[in-house]
Structures are given as structure tokens and as C-alpha cells.
PDB file of N, CA and C in Angstrom:
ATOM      1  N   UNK A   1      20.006   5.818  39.702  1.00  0.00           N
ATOM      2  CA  UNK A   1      20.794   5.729  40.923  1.00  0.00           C
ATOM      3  C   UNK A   1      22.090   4.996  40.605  1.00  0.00           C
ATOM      4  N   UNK A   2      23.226   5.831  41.022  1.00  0.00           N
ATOM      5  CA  UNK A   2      24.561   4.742  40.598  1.00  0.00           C
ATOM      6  C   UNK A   2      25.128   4.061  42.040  1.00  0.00           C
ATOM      7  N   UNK A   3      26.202   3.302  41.684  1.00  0.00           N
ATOM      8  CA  UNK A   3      26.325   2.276  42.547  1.00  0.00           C
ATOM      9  C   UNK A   3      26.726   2.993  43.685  1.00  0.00           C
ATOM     10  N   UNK A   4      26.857   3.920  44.253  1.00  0.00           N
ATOM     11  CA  UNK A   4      27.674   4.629  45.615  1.00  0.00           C
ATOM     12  C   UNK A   4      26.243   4.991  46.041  1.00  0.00           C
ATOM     13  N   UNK A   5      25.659   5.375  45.151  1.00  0.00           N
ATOM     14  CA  UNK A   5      24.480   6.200  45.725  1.00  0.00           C
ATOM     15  C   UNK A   5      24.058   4.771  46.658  1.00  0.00           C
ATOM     16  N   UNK A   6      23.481   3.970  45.666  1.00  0.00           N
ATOM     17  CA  UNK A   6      22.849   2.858  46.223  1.00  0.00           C
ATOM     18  C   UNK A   6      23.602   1.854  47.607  1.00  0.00           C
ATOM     19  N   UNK A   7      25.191   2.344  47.387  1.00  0.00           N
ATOM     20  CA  UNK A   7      25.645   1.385  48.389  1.00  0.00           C
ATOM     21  C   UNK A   7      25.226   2.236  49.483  1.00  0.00           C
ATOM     22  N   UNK A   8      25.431   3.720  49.446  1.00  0.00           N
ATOM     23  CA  UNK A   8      25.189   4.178  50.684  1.00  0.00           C
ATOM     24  C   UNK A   8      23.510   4.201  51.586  1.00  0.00           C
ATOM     25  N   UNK A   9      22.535   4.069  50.624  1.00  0.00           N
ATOM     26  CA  UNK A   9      21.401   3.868  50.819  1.00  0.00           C
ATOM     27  C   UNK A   9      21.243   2.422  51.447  1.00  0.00           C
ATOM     28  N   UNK A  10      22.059   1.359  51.008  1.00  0.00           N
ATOM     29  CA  UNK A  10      21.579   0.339  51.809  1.00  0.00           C
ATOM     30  C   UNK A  10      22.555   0.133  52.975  1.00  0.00           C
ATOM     31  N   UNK A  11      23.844   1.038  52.884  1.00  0.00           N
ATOM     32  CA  UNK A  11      24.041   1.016  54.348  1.00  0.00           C
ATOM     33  C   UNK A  11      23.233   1.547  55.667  1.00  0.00           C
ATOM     34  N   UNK A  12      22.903   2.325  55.022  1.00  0.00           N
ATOM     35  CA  UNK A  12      21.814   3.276  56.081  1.00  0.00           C
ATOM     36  C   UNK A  12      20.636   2.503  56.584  1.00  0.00           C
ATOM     37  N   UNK A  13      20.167   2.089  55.491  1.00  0.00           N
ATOM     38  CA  UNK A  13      19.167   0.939  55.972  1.00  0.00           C
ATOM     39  C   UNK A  13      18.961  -0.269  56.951  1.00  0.00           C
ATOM     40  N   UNK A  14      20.229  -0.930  56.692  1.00  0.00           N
ATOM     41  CA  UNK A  14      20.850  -1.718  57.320  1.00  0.00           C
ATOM     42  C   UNK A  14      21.553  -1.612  58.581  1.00  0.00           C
ATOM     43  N   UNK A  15      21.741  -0.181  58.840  1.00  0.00           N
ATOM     44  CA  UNK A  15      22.184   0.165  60.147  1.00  0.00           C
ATOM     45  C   UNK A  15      20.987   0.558  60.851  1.00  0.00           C
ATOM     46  N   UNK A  16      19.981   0.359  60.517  1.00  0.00           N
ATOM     47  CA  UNK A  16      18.626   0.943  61.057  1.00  0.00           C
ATOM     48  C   UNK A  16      18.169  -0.247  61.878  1.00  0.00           C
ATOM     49  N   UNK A  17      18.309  -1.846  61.083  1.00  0.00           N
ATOM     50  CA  UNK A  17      17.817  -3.372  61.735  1.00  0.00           C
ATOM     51  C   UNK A  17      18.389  -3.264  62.497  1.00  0.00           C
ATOM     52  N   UNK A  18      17.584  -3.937  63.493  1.00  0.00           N
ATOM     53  CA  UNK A  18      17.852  -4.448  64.757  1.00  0.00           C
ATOM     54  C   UNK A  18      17.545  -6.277  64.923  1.00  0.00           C
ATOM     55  N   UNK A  19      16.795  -6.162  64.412  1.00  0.00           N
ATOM     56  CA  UNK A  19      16.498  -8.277  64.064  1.00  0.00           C
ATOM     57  C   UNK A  19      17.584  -8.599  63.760  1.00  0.00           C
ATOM     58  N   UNK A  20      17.912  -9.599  64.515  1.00  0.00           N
ATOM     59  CA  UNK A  20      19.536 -10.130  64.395  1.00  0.00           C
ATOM     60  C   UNK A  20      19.196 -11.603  63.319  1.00  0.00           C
ATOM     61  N   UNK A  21      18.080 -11.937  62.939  1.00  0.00           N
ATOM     62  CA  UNK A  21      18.088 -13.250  62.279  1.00  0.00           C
ATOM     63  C   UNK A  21      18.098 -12.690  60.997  1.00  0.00           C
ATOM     64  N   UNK A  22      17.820 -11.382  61.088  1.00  0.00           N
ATOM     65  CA  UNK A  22      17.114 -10.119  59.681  1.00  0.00           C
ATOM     66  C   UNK A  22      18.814 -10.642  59.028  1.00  0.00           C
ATOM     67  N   UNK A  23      19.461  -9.621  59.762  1.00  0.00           N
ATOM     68  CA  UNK A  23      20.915  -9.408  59.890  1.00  0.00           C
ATOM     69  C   UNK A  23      21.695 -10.644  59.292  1.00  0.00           C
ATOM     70  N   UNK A  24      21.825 -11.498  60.321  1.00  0.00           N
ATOM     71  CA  UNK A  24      22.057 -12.757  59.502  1.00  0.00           C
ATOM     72  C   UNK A  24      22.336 -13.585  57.902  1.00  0.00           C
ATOM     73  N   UNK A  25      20.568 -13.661  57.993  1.00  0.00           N
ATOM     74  CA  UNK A  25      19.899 -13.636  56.451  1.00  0.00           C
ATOM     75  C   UNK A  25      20.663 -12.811  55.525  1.00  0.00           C
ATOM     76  N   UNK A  26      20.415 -11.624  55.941  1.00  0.00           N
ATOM     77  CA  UNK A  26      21.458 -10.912  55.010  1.00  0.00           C
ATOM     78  C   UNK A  26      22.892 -11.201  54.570  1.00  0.00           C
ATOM     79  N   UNK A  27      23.605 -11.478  56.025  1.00  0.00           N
ATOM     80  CA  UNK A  27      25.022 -11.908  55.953  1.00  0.00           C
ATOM     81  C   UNK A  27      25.101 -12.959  54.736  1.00  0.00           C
ATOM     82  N   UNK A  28      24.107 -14.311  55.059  1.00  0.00           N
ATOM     83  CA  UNK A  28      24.341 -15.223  54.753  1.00  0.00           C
ATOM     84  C   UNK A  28      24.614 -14.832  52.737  1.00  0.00           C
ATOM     85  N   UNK A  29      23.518 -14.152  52.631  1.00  0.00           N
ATOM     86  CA  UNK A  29      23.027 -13.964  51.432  1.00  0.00           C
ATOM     87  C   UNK A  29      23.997 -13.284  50.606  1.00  0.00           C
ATOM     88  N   UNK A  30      24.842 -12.447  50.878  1.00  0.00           N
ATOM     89  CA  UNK A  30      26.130 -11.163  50.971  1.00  0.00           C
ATOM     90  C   UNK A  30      27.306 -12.225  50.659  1.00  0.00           C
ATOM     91  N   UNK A  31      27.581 -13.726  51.281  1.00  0.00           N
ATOM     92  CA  UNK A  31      28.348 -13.922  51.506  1.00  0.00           C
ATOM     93  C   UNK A  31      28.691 -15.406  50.532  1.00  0.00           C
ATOM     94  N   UNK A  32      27.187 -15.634  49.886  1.00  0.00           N
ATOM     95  CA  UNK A  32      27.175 -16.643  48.985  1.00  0.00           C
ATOM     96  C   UNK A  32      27.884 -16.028  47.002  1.00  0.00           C
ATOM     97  N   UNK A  33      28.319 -16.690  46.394  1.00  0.00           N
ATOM     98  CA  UNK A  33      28.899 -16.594  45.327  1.00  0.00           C
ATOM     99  C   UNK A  33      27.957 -17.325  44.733  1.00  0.00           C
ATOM    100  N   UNK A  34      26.886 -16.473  43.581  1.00  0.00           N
ATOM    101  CA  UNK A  34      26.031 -16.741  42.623  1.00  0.00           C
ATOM    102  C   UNK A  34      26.728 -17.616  41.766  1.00  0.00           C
ATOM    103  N   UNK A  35      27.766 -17.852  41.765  1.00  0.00           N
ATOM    104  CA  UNK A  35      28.277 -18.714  40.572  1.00  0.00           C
ATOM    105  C   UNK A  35      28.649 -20.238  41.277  1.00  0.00           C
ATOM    106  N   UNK A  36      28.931 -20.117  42.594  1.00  0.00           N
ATOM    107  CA  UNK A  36      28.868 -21.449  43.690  1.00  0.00           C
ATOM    108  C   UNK A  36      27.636 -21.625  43.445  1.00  0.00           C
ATOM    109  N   UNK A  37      26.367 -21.318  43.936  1.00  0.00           N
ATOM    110  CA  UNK A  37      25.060 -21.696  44.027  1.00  0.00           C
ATOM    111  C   UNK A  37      24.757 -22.313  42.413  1.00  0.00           C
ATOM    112  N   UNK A  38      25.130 -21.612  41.680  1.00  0.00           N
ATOM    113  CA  UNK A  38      24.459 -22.151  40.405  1.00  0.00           C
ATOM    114  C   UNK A  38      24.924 -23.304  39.910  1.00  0.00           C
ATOM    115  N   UNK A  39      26.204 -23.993  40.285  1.00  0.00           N
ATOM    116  CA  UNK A  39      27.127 -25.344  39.855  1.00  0.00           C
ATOM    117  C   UNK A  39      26.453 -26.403  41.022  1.00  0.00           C
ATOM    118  N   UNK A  40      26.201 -25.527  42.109  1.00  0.00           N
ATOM    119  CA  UNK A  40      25.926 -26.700  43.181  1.00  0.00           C
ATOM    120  C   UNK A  40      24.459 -27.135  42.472  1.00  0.00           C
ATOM    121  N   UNK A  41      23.350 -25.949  42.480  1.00  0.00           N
ATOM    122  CA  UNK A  41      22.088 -26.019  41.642  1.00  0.00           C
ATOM    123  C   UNK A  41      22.344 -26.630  40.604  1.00  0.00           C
ATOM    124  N   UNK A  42      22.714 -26.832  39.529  1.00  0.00           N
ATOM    125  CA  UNK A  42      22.982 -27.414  38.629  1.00  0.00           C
ATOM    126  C   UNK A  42      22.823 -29.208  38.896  1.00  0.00           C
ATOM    127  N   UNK A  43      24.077 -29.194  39.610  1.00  0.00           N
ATOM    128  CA  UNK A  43      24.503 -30.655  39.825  1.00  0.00           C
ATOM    129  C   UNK A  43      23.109 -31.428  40.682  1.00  0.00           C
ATOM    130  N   UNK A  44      22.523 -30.297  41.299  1.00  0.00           N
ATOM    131  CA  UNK A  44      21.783 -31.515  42.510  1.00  0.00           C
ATOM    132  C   UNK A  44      20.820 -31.833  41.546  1.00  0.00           C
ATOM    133  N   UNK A  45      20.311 -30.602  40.949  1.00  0.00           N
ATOM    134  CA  UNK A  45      19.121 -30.924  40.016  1.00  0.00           C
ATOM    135  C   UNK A  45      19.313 -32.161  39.000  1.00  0.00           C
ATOM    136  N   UNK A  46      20.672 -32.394  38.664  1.00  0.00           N
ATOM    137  CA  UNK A  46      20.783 -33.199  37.630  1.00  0.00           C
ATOM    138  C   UNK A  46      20.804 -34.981  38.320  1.00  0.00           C
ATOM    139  N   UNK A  47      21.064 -34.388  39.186  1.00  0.00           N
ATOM    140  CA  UNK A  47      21.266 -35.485  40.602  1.00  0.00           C
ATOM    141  C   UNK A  47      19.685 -36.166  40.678  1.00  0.00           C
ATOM    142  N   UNK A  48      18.834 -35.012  41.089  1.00  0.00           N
ATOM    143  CA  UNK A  48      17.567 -35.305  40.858  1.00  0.00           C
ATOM    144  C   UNK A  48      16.448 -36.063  39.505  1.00  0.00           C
ATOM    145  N   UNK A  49      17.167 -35.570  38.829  1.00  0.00           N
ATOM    146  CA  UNK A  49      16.527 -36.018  37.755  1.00  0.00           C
ATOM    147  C   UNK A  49      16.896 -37.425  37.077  1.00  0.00           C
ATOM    148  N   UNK A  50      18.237 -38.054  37.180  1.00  0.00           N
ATOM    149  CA  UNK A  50      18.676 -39.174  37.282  1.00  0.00           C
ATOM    150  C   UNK A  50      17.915 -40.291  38.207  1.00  0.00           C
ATOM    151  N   UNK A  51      17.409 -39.833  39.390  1.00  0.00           N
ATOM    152  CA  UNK A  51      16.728 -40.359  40.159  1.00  0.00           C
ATOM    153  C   UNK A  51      15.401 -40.795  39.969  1.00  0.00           C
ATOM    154  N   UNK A  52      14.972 -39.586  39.569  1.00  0.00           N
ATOM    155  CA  UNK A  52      13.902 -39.671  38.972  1.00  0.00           C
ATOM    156  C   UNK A  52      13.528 -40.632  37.714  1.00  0.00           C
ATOM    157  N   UNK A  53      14.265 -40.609  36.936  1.00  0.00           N
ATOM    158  CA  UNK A  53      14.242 -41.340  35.634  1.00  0.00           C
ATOM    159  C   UNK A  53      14.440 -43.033  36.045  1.00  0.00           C
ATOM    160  N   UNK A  54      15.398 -43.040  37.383  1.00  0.00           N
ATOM    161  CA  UNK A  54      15.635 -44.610  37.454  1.00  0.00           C
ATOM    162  C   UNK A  54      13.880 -45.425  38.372  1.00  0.00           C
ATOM    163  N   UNK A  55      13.596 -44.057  39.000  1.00  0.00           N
ATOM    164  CA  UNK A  55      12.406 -44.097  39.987  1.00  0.00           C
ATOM    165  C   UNK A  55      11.109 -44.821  39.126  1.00  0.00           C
ATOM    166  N   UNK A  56      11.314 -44.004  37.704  1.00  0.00           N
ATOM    167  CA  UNK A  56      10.338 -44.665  36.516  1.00  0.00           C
ATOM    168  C   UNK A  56      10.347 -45.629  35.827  1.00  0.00           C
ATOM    169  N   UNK A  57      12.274 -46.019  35.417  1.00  0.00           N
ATOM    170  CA  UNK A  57      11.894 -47.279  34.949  1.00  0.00           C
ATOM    171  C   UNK A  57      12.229 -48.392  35.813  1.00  0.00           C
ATOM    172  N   UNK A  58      11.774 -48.722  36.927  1.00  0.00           N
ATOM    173  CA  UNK A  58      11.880 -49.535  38.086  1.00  0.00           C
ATOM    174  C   UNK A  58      10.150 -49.699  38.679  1.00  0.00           C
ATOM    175  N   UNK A  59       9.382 -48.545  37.988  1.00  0.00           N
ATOM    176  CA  UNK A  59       7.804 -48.870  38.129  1.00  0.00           C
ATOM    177  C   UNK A  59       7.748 -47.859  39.613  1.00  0.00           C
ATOM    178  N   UNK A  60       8.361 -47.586  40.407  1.00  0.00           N
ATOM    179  CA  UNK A  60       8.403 -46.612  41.681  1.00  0.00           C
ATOM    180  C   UNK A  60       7.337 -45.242  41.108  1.00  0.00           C
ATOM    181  N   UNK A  61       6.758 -45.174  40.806  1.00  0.00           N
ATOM    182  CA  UNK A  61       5.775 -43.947  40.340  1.00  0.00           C
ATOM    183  C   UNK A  61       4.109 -43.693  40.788  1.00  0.00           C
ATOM    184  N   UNK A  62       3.390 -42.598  41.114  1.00  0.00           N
ATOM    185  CA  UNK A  62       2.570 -42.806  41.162  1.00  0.00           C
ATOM    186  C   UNK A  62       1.420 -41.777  40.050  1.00  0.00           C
ATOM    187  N   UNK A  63       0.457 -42.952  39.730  1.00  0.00           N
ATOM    188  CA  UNK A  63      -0.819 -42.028  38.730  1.00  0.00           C
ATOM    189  C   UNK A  63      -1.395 -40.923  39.589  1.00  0.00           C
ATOM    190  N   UNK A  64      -1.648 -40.160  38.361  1.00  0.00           N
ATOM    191  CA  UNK A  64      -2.454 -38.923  39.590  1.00  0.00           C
ATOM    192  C   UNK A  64      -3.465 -39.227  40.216  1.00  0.00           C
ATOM    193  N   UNK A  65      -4.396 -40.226  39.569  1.00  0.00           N
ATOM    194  CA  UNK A  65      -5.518 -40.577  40.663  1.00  0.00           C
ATOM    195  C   UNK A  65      -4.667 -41.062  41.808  1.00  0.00           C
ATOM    196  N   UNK A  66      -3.885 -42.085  42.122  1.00  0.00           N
ATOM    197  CA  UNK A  66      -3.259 -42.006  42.956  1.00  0.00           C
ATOM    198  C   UNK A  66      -2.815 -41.632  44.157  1.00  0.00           C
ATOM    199  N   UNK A  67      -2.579 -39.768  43.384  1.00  0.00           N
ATOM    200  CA  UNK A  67      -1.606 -39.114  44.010  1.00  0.00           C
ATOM    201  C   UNK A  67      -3.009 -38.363  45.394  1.00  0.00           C
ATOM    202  N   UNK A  68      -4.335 -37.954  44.141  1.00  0.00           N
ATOM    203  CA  UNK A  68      -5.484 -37.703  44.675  1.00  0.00           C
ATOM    204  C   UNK A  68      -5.784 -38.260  45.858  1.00  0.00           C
ATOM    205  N   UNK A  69      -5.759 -39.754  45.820  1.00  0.00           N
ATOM    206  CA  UNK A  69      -6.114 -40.541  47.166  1.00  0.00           C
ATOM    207  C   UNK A  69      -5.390 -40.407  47.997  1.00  0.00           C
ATOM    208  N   UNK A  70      -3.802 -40.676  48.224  1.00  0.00           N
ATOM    209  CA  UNK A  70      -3.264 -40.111  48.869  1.00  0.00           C
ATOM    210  C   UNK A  70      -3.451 -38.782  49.932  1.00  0.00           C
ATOM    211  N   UNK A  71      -3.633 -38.045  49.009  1.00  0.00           N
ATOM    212  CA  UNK A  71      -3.805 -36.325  49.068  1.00  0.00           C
ATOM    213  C   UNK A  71      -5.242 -36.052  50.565  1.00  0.00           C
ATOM    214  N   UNK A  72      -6.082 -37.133  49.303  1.00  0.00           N
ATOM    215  CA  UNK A  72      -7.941 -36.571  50.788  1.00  0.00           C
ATOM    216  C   UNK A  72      -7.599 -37.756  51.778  1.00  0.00           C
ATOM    217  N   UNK A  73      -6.430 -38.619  52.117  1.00  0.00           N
ATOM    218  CA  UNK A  73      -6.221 -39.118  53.016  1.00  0.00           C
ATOM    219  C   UNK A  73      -5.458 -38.741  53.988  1.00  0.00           C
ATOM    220  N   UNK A  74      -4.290 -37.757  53.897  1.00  0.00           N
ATOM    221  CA  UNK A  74      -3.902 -36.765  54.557  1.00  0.00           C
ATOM    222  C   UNK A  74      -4.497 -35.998  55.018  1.00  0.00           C
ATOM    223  N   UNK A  75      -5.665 -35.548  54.232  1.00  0.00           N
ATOM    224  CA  UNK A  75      -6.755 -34.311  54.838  1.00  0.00           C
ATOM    225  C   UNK A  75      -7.806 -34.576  55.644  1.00  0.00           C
ATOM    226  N   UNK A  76      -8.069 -36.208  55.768  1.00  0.00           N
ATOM    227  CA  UNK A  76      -8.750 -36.479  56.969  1.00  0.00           C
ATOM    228  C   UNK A  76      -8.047 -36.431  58.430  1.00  0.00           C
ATOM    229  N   UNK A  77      -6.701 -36.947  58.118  1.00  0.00           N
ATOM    230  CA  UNK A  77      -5.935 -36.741  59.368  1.00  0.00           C
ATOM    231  C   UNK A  77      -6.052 -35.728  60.377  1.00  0.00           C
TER     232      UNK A  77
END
């Protein structure tokens, strides 16, 4: 399938929705730049992981038994 074929196939499709959040979603998705998302992704993650690393050597961490107790204490709730 080449690219006309396919653009016209998902116009058709798309003129078929009626879900306006469908619609939307789509917009939103149409309207993002894979190469924006991936610098922003990039940075937060690295953002994250800095955090993380200071989270550990400051003792802020928890063992998995820990995490376990935690966990069946939520599930009594």
C-alpha cells in the first residue's frame, strides 16, 4: 500500500467517527512532533533518575519485603 493509498483509507475512516473524544485523541496525536516528545522524554527520564539516585544515597528507599507489606496493607483496605 503506498502513501496516497493509505492517506485516503484513513481519511475515510476517520470521516466515519463520530466519538468526539475518539477525534480528539487523534488530533492530539496528529499534532505532536515525535522528535518534541522524545527530548521532552529524554530529559524527564533523566530528571527521574537523578532523583532517584539522590533518593538512595540519602537512605529514602524501600526493601522488597517492605514493599510486600505495604502492598497486603493496601489490600485489606
Amino acid at each position: 500500500m503506498d502513501t496516497v493509498e493509505l492517506k485516503k483509507i484513513l481519511i475515510s475512516k476517520i470521516s466515519e467517527i463520530e466519538d468526539n473524544a475518539f477525534l480528539e485523541a487523534l488530533h492530539t496525536i496528529l499534532n505532536r512532533k515525535s522528535s518534541d516528545i522524545e527530548k521532552k522524554d529524554y530529559k524527564h527520564y533523566n530528571l527521574d533518575l537523578l532523583k532517584a539516585e539522590e533518593d538512595i544515597e540519602n537512605g529514602r528507599l524501600y526493601s522488597h519485603n517492605q514493599i510486600k507489606e505495604k502492598v497486603a496493607l493496601w489490600k485489606k483496605r
